[in-house]
Protein backbone atom coordinates (compact mmCIF):
# COMPACT_ATOMS: atom_id res chain seq x y z
CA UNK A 1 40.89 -105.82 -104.75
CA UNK A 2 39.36 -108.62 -102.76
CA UNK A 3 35.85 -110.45 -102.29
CA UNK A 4 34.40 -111.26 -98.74
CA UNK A 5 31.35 -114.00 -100.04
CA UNK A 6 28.60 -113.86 -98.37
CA UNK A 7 28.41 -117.36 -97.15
CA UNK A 8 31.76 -117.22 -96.98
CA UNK A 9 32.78 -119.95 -99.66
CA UNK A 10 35.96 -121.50 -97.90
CA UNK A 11 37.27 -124.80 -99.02
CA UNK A 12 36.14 -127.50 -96.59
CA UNK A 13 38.92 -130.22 -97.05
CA UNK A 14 41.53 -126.75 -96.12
CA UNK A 15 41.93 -125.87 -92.96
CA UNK A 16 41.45 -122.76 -91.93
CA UNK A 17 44.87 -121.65 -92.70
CA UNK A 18 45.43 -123.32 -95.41
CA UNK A 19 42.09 -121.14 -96.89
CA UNK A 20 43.52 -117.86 -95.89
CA UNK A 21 47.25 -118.77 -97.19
CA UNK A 22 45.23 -119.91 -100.71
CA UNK A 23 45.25 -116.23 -102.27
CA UNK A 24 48.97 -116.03 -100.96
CA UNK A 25 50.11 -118.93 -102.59
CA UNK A 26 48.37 -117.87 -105.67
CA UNK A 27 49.93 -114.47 -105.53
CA UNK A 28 52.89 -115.18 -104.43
CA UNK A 29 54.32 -118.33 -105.33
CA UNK A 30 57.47 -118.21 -104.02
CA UNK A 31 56.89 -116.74 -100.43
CA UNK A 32 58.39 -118.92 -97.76
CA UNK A 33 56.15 -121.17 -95.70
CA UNK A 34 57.83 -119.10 -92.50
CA UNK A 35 56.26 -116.26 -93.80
CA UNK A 36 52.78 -118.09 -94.97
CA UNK A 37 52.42 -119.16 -91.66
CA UNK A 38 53.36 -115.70 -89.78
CA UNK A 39 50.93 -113.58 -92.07
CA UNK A 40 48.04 -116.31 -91.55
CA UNK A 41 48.67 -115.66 -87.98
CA UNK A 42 48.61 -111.82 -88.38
CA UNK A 43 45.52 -111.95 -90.31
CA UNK A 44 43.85 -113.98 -87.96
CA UNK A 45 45.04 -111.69 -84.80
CA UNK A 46 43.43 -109.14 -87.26
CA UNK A 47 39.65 -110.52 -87.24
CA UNK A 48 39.73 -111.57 -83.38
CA UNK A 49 40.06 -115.39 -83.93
CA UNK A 50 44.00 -116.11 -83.45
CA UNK A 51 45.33 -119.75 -82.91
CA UNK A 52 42.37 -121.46 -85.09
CA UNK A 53 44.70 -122.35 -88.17
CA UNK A 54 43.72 -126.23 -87.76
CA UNK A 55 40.56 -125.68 -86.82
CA UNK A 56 37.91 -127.08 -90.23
CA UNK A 57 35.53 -124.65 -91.69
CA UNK A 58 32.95 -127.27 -90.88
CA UNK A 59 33.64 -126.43 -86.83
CA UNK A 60 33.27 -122.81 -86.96
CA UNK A 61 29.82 -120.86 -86.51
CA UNK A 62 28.71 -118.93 -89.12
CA UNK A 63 30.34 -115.89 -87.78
CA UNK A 64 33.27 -116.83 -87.73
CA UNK A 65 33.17 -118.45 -91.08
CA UNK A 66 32.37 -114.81 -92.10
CA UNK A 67 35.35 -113.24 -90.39
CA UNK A 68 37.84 -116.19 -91.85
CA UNK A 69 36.66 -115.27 -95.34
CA UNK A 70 37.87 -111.94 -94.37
CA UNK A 71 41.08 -113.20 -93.46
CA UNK A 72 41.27 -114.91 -96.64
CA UNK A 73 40.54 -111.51 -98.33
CA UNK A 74 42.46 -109.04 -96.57
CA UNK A 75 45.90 -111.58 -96.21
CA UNK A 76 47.14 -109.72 -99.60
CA UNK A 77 46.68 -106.33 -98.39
CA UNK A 78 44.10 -105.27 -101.31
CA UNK A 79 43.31 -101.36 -101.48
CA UNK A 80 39.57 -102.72 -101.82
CA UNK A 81 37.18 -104.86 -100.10
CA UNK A 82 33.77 -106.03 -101.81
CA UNK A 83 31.61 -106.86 -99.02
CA UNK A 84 28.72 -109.24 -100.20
CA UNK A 85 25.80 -108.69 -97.80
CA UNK A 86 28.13 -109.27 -95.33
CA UNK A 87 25.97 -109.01 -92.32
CA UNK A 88 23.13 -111.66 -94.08
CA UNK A 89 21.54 -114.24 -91.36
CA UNK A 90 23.70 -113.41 -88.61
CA UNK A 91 22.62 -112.60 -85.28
CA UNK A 92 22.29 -109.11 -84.18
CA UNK A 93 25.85 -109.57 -81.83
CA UNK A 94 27.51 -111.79 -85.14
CA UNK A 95 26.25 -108.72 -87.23
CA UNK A 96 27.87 -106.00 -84.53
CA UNK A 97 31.71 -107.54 -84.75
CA UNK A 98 31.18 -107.64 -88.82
CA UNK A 99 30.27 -103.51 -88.94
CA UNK A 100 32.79 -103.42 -86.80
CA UNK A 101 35.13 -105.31 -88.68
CA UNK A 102 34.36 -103.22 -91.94
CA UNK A 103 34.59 -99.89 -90.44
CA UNK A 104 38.33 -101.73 -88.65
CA UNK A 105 39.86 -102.42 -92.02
CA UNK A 106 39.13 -98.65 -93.05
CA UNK A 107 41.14 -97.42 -90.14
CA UNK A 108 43.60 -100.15 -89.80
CA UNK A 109 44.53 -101.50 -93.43
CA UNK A 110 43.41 -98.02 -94.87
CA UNK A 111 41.56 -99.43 -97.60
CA UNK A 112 38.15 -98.80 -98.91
CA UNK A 113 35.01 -100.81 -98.42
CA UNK A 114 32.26 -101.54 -101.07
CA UNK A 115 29.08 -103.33 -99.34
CA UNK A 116 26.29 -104.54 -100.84
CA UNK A 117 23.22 -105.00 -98.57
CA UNK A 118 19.66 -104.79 -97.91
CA UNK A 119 20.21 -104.57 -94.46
CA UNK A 120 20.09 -100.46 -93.72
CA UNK A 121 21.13 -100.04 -89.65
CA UNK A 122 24.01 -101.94 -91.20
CA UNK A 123 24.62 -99.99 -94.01
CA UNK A 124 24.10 -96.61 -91.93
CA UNK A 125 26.44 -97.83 -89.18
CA UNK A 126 29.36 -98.66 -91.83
CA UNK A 127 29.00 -95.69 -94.32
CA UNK A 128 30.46 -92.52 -95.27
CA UNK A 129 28.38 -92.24 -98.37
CA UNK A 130 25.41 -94.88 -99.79
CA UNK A 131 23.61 -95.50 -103.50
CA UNK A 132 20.70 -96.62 -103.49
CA UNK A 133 20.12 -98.93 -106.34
CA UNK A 134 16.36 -99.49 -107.48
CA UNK A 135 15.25 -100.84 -111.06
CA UNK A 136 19.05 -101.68 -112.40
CA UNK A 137 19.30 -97.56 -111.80
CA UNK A 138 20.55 -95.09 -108.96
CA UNK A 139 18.33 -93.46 -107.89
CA UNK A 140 20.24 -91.45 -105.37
CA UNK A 141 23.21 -91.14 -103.77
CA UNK A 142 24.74 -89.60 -100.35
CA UNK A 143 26.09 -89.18 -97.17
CA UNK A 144 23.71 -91.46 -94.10
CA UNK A 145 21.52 -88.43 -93.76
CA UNK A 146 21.06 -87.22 -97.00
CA UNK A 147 19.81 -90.47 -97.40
CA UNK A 148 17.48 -90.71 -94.23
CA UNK A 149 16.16 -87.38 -95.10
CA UNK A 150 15.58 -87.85 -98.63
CA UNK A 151 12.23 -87.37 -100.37
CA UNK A 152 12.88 -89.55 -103.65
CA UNK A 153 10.21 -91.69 -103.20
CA UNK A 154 12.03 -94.82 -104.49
CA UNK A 155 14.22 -94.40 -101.45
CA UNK A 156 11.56 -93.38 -99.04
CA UNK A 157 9.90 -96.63 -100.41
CA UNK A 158 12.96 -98.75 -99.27
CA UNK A 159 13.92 -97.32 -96.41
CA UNK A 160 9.96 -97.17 -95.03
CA UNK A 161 9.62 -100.69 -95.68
CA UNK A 162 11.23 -101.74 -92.71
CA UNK A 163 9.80 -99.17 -90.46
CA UNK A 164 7.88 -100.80 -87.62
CA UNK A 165 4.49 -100.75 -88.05
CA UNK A 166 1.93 -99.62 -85.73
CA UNK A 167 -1.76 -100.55 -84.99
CA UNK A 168 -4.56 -98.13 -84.96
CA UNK A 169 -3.91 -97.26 -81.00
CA UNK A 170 -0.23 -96.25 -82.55
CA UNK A 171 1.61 -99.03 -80.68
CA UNK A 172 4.43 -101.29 -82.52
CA UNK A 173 2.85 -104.32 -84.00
C-alpha cells in the first residue's frame, strides 16, 4: 500500500530522486544503485516529468510536486494507492493530469485507488464506485450515478452545495 500526501510532503534537502528512491532504499536495502537509478527514471517516465532527478522540490510547481509524490508512492509497485485530496488547490489543467494520473495507475500498474476528496467533478471523473461519508457515518454508497441520482438527503445536501446558484431571473450568479 502507498500514500500520495496531499501537499505532497517530499524532503527538501533530497532531490527529487533521491525522494522517490527513499521508499526503495527502505524496502529494499540491498538493491543496486544501477537499479535505484533506472526505476527512479521509470517512475518518473511514468508521471510525465522524466530527466528532473536533480531538480529540488523547492523548484517544482505545485503540480508537479503532486505527481513526484506519486512517483515516490508508486516506485514499489504497491497493489494500493491512498490518494489524499489529491486534486486540493490545483488549477483546473494541474487537477486534469492528476484524474488522469489516478485513473493511469488503474490501467497501467493495475492497482486500486482510494481517494479522499471534497472535490466531486473529481471524484466522478476518477470513480467506479463512491461513499459518501457524513457525521463519522456512510451514509451511502455507489456507482457515479447512483450517487448523482440519489435522494438521501445527506448526499443531496453535499452534492447541492456546490450547485451554481441562480438569481431570481434564473441566471448563474
Amino acid at each position: 500500500m502507498a500514500y500520495v500526501f496531499q501537499g505532497a510532503a517530499l524532503f527538501d534537502s533530497l532531490s527529487v530522486g533521491e525522494n522517490i528512491a527513499y521508499p526503495l532504499r527502505e524496502h529494499f536495502p540491498k538493491m543496486e544503485r544501477e537499479e535505484l537509478a533506472e526505476r527512479v527514471a521509470r517512475t518518473l517516465k511514468l508521471v510525465n516529468l522524466p530527466g528532473i532527478e536533480t531538480m529540488r522540490p523547492a523548484d517544482l510547481s505545485g503540480g508537479m510536486k503532486k505527481r513526484v509524490g506519486l512517483a515516490r508512492a508508486i516506485t514499489t509497485q504497491p497493489e494500493v494507492i491512498l490518494w489524499d485530496e489529491p486534486t486540493t488547490g490545483l488549477d483546473p489543467i494541474s487537477t486534469r493530469i492528476i484524474e488522469d494520473l489516478i485513473l493511469r495507475m488503474k490501467a497501467e500498474l493495475g492497482c486500486t485507488s482510494i481517494v479522499i476528496t471534497h472535490d466531486m467533478p473529481s471524484a466522478f471523473y476518477v470513480s467506479d464506485r463512491i461513499a459518501l461519508l457524513a457525521n463519522r457515518k456512510i451514509v451511502q454508497v455507489g456507482t457515479v450515478a447512483e450517487m448523482q441520482a440519489s435522494r438521501n438527503s445527506e448526499v443531496r445536501a453535499f452534492l447541492d452545495a456546490r450547485s451554481p446558484r441562480t438569481d431570481s431571473r434564473g441566471a448563474v450568479a
